[in-house]
Protein backbone atom coordinates (compact mmCIF):
# COMPACT_ATOMS: atom_id res chain seq x y z
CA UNK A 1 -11.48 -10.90 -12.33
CA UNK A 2 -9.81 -10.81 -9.05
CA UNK A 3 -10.74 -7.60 -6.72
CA UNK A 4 -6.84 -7.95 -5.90
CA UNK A 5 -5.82 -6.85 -9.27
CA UNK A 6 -4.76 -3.13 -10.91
CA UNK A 7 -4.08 -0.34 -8.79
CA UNK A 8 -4.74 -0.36 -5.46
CA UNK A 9 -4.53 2.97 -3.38
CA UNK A 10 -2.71 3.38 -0.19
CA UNK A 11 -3.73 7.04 1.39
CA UNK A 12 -2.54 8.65 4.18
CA UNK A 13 -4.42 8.91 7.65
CA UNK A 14 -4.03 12.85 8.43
CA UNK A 15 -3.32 13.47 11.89
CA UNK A 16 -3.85 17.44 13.62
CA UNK A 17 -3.61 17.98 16.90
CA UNK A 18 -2.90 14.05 17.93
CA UNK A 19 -5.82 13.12 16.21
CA UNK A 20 -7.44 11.80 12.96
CA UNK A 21 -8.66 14.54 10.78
CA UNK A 22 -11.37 12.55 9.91
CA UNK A 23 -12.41 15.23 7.42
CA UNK A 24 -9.17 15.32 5.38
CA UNK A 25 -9.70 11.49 5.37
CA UNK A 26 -13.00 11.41 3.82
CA UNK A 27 -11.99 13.87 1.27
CA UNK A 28 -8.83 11.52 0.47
CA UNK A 29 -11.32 8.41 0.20
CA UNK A 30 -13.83 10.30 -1.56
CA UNK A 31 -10.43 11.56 -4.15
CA UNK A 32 -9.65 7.83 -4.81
CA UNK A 33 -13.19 6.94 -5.45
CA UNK A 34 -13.95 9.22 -8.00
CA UNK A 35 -10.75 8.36 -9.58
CA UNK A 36 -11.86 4.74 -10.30
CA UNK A 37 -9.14 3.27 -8.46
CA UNK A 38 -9.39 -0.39 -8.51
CA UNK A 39 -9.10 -0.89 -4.50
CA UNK A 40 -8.29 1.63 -1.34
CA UNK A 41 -6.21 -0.23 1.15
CA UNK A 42 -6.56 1.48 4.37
CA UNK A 43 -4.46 1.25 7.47
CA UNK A 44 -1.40 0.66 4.98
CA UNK A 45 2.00 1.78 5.73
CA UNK A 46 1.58 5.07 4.60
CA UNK A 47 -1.34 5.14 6.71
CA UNK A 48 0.40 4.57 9.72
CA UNK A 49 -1.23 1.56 10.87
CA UNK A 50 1.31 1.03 13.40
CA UNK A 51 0.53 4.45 15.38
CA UNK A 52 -3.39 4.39 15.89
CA UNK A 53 -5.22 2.68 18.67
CA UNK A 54 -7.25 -0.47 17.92
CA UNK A 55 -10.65 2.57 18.49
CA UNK A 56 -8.73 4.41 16.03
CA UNK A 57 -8.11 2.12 13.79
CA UNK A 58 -11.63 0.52 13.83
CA UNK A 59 -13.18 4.40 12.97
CA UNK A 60 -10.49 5.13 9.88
CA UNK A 61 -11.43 1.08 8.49
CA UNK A 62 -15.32 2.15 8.65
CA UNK A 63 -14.55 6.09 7.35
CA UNK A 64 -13.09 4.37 4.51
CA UNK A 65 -16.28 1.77 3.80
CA UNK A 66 -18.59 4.80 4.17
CA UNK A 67 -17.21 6.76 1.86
CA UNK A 68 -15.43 4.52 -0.87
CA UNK A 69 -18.70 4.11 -2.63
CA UNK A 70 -18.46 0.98 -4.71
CA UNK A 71 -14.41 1.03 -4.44
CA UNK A 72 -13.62 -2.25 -2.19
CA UNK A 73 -11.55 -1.55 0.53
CA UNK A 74 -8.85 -3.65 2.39
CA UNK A 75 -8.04 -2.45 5.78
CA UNK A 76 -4.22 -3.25 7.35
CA UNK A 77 -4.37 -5.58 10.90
CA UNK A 78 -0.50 -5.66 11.89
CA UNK A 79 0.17 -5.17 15.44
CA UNK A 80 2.79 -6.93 17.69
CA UNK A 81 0.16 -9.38 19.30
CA UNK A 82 -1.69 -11.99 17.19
CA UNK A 83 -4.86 -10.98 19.71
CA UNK A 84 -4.47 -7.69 18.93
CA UNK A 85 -4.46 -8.96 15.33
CA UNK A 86 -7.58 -10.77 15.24
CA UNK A 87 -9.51 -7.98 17.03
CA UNK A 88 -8.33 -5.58 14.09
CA UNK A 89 -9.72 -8.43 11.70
CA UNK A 90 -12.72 -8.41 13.75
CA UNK A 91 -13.34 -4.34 13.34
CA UNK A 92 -12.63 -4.83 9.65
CA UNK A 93 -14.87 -7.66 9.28
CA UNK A 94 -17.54 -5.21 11.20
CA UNK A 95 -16.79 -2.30 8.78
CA UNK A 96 -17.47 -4.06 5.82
CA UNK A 97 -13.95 -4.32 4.82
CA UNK A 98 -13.41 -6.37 1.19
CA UNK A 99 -10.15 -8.37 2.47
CA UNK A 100 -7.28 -7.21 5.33
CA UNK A 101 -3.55 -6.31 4.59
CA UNK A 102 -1.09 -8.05 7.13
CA UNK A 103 2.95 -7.31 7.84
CA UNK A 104 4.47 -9.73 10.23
CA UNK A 105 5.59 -6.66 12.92
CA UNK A 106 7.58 -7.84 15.45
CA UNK A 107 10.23 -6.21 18.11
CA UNK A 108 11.99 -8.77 18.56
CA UNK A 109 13.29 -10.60 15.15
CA UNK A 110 10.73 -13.34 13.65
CA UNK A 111 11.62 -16.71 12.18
CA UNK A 112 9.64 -17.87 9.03
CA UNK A 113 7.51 -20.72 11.82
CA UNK A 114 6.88 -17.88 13.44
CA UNK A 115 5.20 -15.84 10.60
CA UNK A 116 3.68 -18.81 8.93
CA UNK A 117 1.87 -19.78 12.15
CA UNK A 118 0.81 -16.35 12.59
CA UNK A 119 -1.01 -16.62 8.75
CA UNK A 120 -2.28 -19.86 9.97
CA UNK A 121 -3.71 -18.13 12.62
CA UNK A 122 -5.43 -15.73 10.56
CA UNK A 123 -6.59 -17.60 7.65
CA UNK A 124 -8.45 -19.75 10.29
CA UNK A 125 -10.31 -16.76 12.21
CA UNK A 126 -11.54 -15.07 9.12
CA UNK A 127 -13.11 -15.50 5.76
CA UNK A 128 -11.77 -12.08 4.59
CA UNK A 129 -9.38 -12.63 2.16
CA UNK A 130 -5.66 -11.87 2.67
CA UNK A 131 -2.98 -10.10 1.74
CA UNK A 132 0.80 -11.40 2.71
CA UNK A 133 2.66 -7.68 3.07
CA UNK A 134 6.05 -8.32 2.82
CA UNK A 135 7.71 -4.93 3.44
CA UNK A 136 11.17 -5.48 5.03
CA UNK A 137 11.85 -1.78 5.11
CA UNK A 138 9.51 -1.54 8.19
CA UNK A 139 9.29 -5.10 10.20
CA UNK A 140 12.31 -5.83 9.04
CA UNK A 141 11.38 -9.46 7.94
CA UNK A 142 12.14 -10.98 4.85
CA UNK A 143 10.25 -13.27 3.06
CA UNK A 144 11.77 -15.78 1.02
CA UNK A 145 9.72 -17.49 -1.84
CA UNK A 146 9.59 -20.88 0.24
CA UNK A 147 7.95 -18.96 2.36
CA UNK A 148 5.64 -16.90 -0.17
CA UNK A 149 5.15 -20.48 -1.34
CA UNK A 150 4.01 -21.81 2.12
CA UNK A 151 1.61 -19.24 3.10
CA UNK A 152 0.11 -18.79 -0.20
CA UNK A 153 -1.65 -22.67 0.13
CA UNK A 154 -3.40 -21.73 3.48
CA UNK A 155 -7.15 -21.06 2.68
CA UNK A 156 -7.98 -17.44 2.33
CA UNK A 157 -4.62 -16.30 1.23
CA UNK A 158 -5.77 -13.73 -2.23
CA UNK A 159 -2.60 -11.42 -2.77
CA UNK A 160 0.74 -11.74 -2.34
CA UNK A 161 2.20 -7.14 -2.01
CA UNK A 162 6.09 -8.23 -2.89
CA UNK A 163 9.26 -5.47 -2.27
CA UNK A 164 10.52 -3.32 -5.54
CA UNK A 165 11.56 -5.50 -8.05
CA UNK A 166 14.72 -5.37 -9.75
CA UNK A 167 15.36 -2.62 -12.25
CA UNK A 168 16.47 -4.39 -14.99
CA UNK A 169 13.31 -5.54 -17.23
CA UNK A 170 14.62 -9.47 -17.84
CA UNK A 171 16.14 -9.36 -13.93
CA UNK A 172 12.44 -8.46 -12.82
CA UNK A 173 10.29 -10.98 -14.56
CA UNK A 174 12.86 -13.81 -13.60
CA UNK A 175 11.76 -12.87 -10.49
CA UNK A 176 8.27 -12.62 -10.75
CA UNK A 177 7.98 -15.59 -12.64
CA UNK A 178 10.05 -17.56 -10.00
CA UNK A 179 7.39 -16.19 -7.61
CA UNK A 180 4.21 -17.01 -9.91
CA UNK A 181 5.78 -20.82 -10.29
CA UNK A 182 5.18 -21.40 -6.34
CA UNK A 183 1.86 -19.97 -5.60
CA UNK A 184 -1.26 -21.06 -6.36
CA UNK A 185 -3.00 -19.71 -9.69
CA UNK A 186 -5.44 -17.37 -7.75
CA UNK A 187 -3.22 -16.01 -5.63
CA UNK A 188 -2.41 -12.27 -7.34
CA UNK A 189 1.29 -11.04 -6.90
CA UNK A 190 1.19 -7.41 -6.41
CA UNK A 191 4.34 -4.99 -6.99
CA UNK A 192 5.26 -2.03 -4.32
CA UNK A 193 8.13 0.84 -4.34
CA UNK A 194 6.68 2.75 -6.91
CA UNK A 195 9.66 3.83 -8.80
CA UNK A 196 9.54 0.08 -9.94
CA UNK A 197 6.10 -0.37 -10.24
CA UNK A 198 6.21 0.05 -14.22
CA UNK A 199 8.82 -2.85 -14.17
CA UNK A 200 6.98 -5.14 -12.31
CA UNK A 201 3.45 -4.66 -13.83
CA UNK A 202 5.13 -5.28 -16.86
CA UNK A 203 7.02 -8.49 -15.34
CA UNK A 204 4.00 -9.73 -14.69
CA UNK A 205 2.91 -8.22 -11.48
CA UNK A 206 -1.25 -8.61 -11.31
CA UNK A 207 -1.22 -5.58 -8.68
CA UNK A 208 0.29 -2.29 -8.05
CA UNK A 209 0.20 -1.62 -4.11
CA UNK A 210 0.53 2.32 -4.66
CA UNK A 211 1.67 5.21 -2.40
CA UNK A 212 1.27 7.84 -4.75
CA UNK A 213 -1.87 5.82 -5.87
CA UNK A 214 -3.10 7.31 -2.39
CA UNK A 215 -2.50 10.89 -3.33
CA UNK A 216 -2.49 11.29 -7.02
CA UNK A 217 -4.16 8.74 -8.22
CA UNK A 218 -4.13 9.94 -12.02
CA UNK A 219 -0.66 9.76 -12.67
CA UNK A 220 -0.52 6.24 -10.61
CA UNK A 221 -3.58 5.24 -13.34
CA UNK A 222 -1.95 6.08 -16.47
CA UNK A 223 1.17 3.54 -15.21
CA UNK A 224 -1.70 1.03 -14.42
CA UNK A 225 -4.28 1.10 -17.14
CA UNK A 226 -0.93 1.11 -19.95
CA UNK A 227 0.24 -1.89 -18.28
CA UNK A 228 -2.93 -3.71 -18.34
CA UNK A 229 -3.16 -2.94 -21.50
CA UNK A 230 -0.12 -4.58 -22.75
CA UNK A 231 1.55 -0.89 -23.51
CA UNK A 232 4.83 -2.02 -21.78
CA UNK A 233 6.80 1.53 -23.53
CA UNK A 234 3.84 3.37 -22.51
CA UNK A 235 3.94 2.79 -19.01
CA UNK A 236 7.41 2.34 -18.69
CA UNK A 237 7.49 6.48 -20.18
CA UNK A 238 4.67 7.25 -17.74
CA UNK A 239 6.49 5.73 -14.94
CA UNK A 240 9.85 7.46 -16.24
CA UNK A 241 7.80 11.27 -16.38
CA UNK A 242 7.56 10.57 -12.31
CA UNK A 243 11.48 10.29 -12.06
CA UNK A 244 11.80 13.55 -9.95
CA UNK A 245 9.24 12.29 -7.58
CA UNK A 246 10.68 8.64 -7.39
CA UNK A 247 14.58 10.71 -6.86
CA UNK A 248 12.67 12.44 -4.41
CA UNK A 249 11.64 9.38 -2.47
CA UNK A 250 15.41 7.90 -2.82
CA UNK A 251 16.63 11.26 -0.87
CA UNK A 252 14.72 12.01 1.90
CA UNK A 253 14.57 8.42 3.10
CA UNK A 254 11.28 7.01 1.69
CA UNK A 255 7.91 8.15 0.60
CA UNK A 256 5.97 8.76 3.28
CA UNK A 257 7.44 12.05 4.12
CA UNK A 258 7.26 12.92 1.18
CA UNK A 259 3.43 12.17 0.37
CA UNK A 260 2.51 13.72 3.17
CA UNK A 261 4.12 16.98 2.10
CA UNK A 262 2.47 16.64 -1.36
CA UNK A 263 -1.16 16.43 0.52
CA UNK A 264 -0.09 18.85 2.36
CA UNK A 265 0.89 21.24 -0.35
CA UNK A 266 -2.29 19.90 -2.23
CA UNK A 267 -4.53 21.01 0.64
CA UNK A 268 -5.73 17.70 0.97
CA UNK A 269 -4.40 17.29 4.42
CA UNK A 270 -3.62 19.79 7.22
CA UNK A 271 0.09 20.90 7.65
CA UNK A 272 2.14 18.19 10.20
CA UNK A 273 -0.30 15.93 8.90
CA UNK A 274 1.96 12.60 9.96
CA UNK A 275 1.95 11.06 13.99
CA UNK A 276 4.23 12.05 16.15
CA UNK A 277 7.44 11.65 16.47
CA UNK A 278 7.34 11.54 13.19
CA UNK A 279 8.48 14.57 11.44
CA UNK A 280 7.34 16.48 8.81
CA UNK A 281 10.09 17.32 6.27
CA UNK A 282 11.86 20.84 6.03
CA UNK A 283 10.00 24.23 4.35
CA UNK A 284 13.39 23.50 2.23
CA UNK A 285 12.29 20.69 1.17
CA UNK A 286 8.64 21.47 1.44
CA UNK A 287 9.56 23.89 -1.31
CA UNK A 288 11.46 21.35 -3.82
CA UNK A 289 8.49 19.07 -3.15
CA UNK A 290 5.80 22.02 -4.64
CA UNK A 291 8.42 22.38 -7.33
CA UNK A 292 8.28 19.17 -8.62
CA UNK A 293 4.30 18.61 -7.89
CA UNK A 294 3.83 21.88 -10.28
CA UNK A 295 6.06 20.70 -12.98
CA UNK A 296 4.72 16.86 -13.32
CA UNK A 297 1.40 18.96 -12.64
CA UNK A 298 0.50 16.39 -9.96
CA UNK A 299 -2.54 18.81 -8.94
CA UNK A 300 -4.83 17.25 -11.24
């Protein structure tokens, strides 16, 4: 079976002080470990790739390794430069890294040449596997299934991390399907936006690319392993248990935010645990956050 497969756990990278807590970090790696996730992707969005310094990013890719035990782990390479690219693929490739996670980032906007040359690139300077990232929300790119369909026959593409897919059950394996019927056989499709990730794993999906996989990786688990399992109602309930958290997401503007806070509130990160200028949320909201993570009983 593909390592690209099942749940694979995005953490944080807890910052104090303008710096890496490289402590809370090990304890997050060491969490996910234990927890039998299927993969830790490091360096993800919710890790704020896009913040730390190549040196930075190097250390959190080999913290990761070091402590993930027998866990593979895929580090994220995005940066604006395709040299600054390939050195991150070089530090992963020194840190024992099991495959790397790329997002076409760009300042100004890309065209699909542009990206595709830029996985051509890639695919020809490493023998890590590969993961196409296609998460509009932040490099405001959007793949389109040509595309998908493109990139996915270079050599050394392995997993394909697709947006949220639609809501509606029949709606979201249409989709998936049109996907799968493009891309080669062994290239996985994995779902992300958690509130659908019960949808799409049921669609079809052969990954879940999890933020709260990062955090609390039991309740992302249960979603996974019913899936897997063919239990479509069973995942779709444990998936619909997490609506306060997923309605939490929708409101304050994403999930990052709002993971942070629950590590935070967990203990498993130091308060203001997210880069600057990024903001922490409210002690108003702090305190609806706890709420919730004590009623779903997200502590465990």
């Amino acid at each position: 079976m593909s390592i690209f497969t099942g749940l694979s756990a995005f953490p944080l990278t807890p910052f104090q002080n303008d710096a890496v807590d490289e402590h809370a970090y090990i304890g997050l790696i060491q969490r996910l470990s234990v927890a039998k996730v299927d993969s830790i992707t490091t360096l993800g969005s919710t890790g704020s790739y896009a913040y730390l310094t190549p040196n930075e990013r190097a250390r959190v890719a080999g913290i990761a390794v070091e402590h993930a035990g027998e866990t593979p782990v895929f580090a994220g390479v995005g940066a604006l430069r395709t040299s600054q690219i390939l050195t991150n693929i070089d530090h992963a490739e020194q840190a024992g890294a099991a495959g790397v996670l790329l997002a076409p980032m760009s300042y100004q906007p890309l065209t699909d040449d542009d990206v595709f040359e830029l996985f051509r690139t890639v695919t020809e300077h490493t023998e890590l596997p590969v993961i196409v990232y296609d998460n509009p929300g932040t490099t405001h790119f959007t793949f389109s299934i040509d595309l998908y369909a493109r990139i996915a026959r270079l050599p050394g593409i392995a997993s394909i991390k697709i947006p949220g897919v639609p809501s509606d059950p029949a709606a979201a394996r249409a989709h998936v399907s049109a996907v799968r019927a493009e891309v080669p056989k062994h290239v996985t499709i994995g779902v992300s936006g958690d509130a659908f990730a019960a949808t799409g794993l049921n669609a079809g999906c052969d990954a879940w690319y999890s933020v709260i996989g990062g955090i609390v990786p039991a309740a992302a688990l249960a979603i996974t392993r019913a899936a897997q399992e063919g239990r479509a109602a069973d995942a779709a309930a444990e998936s619909e248990l997490l609506a306060p958290l997923w309605r939490l997401f929708a409101e304050f503007g994403g999930s990052l935010r709002v993971v942070a806070a629950i590590a935070e509130h967990l203990g498993l990160a130091p308060h203001e645990s997210l880069p600057l200028p990024i903001l922490g949320l409210t002690e108003a909201r702090r305190a609806r956050i706890a709420e919730v993570v004590n009623e779903l009983r997200l502590d465990r």
